[in-house]
PDB file of N, CA and C in Angstrom:
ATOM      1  N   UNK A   1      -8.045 154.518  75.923  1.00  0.00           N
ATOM      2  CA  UNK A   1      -7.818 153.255  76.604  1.00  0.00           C
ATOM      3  C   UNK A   1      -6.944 153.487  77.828  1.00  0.00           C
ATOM      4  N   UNK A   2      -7.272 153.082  78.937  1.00  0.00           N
ATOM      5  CA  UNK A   2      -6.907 152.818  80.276  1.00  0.00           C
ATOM      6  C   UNK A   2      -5.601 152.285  80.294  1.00  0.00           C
ATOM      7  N   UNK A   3      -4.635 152.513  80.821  1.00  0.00           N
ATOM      8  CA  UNK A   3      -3.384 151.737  81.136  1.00  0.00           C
ATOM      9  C   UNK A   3      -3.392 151.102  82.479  1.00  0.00           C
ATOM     10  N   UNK A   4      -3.246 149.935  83.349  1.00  0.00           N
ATOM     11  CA  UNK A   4      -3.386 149.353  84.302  1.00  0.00           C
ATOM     12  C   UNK A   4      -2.106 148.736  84.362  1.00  0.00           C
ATOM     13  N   UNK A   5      -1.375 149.107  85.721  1.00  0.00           N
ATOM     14  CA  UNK A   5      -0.168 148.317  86.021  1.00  0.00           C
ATOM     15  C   UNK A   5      -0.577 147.595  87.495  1.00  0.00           C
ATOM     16  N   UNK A   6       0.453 146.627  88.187  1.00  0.00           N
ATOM     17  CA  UNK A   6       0.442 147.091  89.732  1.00  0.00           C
ATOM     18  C   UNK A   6       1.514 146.224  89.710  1.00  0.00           C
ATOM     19  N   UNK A   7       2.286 146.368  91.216  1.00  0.00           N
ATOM     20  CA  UNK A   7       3.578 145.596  91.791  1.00  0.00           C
ATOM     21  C   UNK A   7       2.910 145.204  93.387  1.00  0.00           C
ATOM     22  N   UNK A   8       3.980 144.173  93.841  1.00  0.00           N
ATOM     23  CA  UNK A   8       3.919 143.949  94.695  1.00  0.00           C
ATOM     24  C   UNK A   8       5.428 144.544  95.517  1.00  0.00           C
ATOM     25  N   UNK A   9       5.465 145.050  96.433  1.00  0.00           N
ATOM     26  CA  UNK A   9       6.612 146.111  97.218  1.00  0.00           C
ATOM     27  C   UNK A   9       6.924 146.027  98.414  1.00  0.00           C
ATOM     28  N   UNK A  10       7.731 145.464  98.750  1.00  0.00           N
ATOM     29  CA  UNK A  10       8.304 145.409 100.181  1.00  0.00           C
ATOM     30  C   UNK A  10       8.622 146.860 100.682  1.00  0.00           C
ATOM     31  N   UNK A  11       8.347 147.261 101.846  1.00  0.00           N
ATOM     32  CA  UNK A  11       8.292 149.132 102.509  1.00  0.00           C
ATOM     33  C   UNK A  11       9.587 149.032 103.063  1.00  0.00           C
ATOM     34  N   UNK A  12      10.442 149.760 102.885  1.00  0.00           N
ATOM     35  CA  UNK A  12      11.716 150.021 103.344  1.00  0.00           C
ATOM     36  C   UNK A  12      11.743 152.005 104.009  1.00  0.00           C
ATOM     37  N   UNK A  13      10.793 152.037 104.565  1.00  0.00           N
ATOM     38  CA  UNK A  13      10.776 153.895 104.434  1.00  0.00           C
ATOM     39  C   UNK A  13      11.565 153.898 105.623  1.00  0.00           C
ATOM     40  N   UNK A  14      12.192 155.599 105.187  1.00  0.00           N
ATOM     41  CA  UNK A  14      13.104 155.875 106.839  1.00  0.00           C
ATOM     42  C   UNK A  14      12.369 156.809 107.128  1.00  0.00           C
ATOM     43  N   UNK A  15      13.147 156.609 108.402  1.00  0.00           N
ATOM     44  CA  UNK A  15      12.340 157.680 109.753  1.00  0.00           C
ATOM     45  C   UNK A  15      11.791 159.200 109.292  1.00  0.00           C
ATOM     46  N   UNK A  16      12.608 159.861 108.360  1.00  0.00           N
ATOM     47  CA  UNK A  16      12.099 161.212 107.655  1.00  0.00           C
ATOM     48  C   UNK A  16      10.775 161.370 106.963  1.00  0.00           C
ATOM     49  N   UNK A  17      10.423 160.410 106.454  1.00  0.00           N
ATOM     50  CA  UNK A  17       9.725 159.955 105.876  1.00  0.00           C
ATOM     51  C   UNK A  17       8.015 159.773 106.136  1.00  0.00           C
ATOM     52  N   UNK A  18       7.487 160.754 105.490  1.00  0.00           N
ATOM     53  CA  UNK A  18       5.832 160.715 106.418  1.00  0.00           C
ATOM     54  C   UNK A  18       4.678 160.391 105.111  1.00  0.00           C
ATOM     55  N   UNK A  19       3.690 160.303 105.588  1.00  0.00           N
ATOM     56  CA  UNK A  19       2.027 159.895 104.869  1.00  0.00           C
ATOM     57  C   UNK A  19       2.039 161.497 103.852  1.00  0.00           C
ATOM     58  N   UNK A  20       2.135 162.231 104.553  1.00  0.00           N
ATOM     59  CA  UNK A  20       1.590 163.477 104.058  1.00  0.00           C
ATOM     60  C   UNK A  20       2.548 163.600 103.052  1.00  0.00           C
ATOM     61  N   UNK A  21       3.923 163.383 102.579  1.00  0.00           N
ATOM     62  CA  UNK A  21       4.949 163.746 101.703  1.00  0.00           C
ATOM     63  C   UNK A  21       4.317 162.213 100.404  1.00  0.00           C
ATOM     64  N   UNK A  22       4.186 161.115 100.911  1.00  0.00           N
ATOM     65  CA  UNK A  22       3.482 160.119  99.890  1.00  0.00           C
ATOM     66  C   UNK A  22       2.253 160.877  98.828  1.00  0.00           C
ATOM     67  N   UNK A  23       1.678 161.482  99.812  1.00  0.00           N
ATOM     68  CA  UNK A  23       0.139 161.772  99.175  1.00  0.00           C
ATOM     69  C   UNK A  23       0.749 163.441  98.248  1.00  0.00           C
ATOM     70  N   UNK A  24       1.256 164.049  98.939  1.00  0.00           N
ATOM     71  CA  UNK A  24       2.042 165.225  97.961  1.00  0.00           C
ATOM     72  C   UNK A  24       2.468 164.749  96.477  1.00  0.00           C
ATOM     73  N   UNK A  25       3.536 163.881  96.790  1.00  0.00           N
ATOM     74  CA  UNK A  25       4.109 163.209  95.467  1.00  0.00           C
ATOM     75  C   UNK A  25       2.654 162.968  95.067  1.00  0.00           C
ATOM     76  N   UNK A  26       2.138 162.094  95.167  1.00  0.00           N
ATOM     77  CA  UNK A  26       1.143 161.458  94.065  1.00  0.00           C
ATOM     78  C   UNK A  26       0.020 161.922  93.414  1.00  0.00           C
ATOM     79  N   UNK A  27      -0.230 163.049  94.000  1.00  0.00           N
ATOM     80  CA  UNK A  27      -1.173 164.467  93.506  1.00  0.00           C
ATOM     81  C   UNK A  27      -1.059 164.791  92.558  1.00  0.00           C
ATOM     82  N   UNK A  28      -0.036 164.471  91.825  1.00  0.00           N
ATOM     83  CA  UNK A  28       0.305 165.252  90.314  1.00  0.00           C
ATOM     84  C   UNK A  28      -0.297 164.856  89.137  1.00  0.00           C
ATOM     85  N   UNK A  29      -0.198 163.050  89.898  1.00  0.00           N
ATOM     86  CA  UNK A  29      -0.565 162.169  88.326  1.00  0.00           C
ATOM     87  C   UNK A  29      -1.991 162.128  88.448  1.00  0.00           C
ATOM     88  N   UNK A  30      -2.739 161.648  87.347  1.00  0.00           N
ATOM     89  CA  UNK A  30      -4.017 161.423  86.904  1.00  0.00           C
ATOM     90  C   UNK A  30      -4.256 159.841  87.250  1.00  0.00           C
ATOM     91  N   UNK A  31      -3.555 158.990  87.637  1.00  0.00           N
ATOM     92  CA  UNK A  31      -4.041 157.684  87.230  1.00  0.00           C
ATOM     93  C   UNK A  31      -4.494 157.543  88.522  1.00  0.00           C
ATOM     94  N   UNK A  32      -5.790 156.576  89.042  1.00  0.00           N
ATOM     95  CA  UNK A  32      -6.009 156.296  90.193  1.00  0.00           C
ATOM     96  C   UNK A  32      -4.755 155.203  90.443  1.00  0.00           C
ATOM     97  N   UNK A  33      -4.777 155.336  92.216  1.00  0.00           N
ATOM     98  CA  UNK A  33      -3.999 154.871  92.630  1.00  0.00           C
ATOM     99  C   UNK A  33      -4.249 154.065  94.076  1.00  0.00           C
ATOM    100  N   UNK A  34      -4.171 152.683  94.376  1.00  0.00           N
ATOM    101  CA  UNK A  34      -4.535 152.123  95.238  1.00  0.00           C
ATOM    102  C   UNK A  34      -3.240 151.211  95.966  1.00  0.00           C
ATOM    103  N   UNK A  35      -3.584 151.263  97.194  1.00  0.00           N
ATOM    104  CA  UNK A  35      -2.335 150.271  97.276  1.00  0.00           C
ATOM    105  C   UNK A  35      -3.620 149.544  98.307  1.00  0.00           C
ATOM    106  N   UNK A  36      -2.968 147.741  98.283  1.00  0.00           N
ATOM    107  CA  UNK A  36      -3.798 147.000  99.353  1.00  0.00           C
ATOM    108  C   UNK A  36      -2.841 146.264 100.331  1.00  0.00           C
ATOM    109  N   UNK A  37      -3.039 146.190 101.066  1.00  0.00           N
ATOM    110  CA  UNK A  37      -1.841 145.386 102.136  1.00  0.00           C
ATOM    111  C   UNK A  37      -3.318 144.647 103.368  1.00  0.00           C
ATOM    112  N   UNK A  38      -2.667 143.238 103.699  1.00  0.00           N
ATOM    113  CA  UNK A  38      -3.067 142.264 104.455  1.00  0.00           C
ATOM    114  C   UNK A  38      -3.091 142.609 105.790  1.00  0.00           C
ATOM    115  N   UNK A  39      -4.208 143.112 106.450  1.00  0.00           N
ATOM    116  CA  UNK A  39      -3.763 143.950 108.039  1.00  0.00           C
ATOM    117  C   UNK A  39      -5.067 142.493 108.823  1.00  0.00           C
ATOM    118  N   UNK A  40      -3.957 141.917 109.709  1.00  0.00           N
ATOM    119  CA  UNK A  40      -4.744 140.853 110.713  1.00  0.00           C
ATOM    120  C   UNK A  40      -5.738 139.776 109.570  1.00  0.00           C
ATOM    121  N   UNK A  41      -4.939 139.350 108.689  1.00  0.00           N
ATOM    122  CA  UNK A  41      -6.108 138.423 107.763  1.00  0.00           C
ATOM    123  C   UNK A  41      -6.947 139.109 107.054  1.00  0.00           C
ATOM    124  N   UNK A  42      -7.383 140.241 106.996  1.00  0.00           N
ATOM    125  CA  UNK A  42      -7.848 140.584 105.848  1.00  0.00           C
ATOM    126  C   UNK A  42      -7.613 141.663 105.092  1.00  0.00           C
ATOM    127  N   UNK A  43      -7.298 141.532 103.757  1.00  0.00           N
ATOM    128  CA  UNK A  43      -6.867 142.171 102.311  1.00  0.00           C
ATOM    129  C   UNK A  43      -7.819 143.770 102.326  1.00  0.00           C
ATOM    130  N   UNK A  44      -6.634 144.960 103.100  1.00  0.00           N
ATOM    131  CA  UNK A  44      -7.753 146.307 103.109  1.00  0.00           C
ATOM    132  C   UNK A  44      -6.874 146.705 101.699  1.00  0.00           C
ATOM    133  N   UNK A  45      -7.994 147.842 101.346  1.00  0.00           N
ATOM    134  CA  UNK A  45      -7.510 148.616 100.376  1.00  0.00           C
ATOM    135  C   UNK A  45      -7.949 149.977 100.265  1.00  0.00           C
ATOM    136  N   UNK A  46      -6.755 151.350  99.971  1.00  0.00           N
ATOM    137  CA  UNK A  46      -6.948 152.250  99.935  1.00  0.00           C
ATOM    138  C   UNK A  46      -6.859 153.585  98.980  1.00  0.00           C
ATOM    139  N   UNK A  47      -7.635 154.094  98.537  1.00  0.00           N
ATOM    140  CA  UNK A  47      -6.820 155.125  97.689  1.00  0.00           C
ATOM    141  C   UNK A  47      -5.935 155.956  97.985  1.00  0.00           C
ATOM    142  N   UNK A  48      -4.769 156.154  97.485  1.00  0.00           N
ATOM    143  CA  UNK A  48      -3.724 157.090  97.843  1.00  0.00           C
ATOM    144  C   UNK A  48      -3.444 158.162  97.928  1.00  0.00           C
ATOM    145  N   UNK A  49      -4.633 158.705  97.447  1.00  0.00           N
ATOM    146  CA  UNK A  49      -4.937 159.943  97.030  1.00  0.00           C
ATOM    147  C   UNK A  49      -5.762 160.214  98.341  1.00  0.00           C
ATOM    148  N   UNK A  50      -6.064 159.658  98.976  1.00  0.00           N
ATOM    149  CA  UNK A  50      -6.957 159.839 100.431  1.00  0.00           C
ATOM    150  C   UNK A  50      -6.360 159.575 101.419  1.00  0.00           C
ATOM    151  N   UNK A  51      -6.147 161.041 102.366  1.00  0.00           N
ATOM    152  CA  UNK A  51      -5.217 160.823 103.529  1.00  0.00           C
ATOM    153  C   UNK A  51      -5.653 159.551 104.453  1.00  0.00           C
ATOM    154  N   UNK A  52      -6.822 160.200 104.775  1.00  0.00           N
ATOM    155  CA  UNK A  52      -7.972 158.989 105.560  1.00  0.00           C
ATOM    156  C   UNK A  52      -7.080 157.571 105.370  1.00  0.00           C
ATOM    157  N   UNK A  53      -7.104 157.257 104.136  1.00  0.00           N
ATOM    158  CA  UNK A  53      -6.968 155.883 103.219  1.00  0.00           C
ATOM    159  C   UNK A  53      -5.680 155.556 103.604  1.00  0.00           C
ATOM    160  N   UNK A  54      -4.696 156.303 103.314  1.00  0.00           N
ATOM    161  CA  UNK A  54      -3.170 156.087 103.926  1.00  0.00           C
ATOM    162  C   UNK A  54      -3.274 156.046 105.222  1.00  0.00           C
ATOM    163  N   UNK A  55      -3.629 156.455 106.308  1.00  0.00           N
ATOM    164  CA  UNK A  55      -3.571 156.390 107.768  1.00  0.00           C
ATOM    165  C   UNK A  55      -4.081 155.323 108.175  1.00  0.00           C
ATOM    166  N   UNK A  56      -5.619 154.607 107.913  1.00  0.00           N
ATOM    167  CA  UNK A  56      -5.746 153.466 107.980  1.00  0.00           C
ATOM    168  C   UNK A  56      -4.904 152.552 107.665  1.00  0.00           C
ATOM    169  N   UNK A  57      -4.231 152.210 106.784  1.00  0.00           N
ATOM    170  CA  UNK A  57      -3.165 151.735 106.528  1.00  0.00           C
ATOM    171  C   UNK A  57      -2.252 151.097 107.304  1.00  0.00           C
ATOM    172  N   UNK A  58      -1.707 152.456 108.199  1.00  0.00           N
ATOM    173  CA  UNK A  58      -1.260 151.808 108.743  1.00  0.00           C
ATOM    174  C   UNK A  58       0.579 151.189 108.515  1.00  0.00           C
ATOM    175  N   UNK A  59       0.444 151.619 107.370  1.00  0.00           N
ATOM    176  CA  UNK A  59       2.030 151.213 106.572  1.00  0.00           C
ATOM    177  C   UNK A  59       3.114 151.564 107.265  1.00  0.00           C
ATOM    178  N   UNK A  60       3.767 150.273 107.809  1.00  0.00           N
ATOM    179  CA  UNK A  60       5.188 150.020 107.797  1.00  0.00           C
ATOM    180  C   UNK A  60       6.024 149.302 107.499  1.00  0.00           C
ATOM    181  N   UNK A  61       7.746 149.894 108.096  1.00  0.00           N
ATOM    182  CA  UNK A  61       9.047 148.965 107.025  1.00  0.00           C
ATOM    183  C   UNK A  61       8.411 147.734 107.550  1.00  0.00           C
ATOM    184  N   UNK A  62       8.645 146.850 106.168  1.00  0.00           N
ATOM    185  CA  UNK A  62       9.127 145.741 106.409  1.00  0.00           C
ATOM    186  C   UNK A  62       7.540 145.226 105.707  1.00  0.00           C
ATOM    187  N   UNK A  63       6.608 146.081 105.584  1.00  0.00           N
ATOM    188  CA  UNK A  63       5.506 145.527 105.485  1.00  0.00           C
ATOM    189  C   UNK A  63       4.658 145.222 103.920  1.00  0.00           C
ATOM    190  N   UNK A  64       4.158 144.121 103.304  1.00  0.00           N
ATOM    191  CA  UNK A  64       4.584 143.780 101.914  1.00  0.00           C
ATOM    192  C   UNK A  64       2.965 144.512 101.226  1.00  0.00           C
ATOM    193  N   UNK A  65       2.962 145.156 100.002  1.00  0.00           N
ATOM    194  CA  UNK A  65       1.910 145.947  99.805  1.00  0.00           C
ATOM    195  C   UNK A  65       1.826 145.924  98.095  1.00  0.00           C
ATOM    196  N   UNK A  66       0.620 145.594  97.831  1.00  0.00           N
ATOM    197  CA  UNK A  66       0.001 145.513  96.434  1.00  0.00           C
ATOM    198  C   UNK A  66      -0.199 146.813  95.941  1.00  0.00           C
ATOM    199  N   UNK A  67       0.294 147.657  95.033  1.00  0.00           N
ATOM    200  CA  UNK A  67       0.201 149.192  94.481  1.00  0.00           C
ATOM    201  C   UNK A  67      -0.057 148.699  93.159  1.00  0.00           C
ATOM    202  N   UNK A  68      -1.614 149.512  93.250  1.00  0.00           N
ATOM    203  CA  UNK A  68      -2.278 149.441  91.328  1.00  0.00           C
ATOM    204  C   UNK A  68      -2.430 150.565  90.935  1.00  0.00           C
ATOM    205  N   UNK A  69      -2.134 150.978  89.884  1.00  0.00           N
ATOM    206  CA  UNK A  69      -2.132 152.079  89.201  1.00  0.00           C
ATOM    207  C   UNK A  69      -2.999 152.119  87.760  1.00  0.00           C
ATOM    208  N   UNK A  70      -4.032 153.011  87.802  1.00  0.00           N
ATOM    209  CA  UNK A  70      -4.971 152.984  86.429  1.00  0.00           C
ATOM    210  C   UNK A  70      -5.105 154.342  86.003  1.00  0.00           C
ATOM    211  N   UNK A  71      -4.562 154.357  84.886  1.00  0.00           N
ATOM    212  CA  UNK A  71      -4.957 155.807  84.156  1.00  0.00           C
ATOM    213  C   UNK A  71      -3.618 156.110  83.271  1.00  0.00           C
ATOM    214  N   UNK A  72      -3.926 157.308  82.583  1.00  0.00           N
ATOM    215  CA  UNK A  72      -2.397 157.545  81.619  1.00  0.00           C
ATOM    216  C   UNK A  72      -1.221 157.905  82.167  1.00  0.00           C
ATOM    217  N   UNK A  73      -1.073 157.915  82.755  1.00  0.00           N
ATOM    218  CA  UNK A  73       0.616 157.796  83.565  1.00  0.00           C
ATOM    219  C   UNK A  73       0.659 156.744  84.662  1.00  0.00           C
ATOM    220  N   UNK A  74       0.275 155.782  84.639  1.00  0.00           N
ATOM    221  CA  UNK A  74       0.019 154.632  85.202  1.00  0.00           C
ATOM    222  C   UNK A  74       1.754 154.103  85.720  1.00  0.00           C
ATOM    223  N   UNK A  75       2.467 153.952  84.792  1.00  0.00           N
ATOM    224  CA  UNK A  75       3.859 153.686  84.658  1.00  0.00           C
ATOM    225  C   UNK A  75       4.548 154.593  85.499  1.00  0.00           C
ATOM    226  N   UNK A  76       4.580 155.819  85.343  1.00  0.00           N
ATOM    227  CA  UNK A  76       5.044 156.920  85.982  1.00  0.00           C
ATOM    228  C   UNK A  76       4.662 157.070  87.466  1.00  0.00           C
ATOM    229  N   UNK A  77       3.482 157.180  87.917  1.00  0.00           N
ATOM    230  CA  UNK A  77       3.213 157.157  89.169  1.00  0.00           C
ATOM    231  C   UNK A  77       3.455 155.656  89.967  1.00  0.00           C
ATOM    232  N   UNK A  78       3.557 154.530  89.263  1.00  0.00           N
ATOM    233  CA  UNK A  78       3.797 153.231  89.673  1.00  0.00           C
ATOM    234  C   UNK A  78       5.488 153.860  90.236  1.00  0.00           C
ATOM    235  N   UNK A  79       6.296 154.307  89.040  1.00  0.00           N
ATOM    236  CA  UNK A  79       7.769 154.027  89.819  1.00  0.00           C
ATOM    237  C   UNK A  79       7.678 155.055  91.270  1.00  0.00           C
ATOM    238  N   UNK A  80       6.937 156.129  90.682  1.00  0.00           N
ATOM    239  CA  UNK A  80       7.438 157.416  92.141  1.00  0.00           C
ATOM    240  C   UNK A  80       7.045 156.667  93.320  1.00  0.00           C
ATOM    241  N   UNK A  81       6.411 155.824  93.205  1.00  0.00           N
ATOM    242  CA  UNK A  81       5.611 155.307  94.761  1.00  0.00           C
ATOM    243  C   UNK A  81       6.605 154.236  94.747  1.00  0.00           C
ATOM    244  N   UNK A  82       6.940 153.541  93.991  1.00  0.00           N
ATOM    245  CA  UNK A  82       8.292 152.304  94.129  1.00  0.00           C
ATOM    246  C   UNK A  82       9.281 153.092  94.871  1.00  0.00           C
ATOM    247  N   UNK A  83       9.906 153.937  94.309  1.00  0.00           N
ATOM    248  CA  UNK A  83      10.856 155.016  94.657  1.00  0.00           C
ATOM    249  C   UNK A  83      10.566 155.038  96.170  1.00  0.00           C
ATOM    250  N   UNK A  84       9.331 156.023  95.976  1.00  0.00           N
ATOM    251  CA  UNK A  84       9.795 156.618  97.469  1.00  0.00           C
ATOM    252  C   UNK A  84       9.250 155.648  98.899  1.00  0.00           C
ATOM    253  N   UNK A  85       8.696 154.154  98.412  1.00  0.00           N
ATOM    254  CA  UNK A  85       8.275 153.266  99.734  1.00  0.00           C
ATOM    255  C   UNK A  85       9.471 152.300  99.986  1.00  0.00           C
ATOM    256  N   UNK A  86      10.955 152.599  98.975  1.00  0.00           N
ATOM    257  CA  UNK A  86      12.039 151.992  99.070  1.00  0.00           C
ATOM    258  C   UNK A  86      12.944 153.108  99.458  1.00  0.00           C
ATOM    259  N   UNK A  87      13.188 153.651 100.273  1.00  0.00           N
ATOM    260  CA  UNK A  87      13.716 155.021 100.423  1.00  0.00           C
ATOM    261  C   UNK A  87      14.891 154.096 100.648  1.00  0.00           C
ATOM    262  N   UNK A  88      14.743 153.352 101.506  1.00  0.00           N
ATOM    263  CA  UNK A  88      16.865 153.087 102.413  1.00  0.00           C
ATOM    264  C   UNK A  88      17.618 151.746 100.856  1.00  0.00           C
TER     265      UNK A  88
END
């Protein structure tokens, strides 16, 4: 059985802080991982696991973002991405 979480996350990242170090961290876990954020009216969504997917994106501070997490460490990869899109 599938474990399914998601949050909603306000982005606080600092300047050190890049796409390519997100997608590192999240390589480890098994659970798919999506985050969706509202760009000009409409609701995109990307896997995190796909650089492509993060660059479209587009993600910055200040900017409010839906992160779902499905699979057995669902919990676990939910906080590391809490963690590290709240860096300051």
């Amino acid at each position: 059985m599938s474990n399914q979480v998601s949050k909603t996350i306000r982005i606080q990242l600092d300047d050190a802080q890049t796409i390519m170090e997100l997608s590192q961290l999240i390589q480890k876990y098994d659970a798919e991982i999506f985050l969706q954020k509202n760009v000009h009216g409409s609701m995109m969504e990307a896997n995190l696991k796909s650089i492509l997917g993060l660059v479209n994106l587009q993600l910055q501070g200040d900017d409010q973002v839906k992160v779902i997490c499905e699979g057995p460490d669902a919990d676990s990869a939910l906080q590391a991405i809490e963690h590290f899109l709240n860096a300051n």
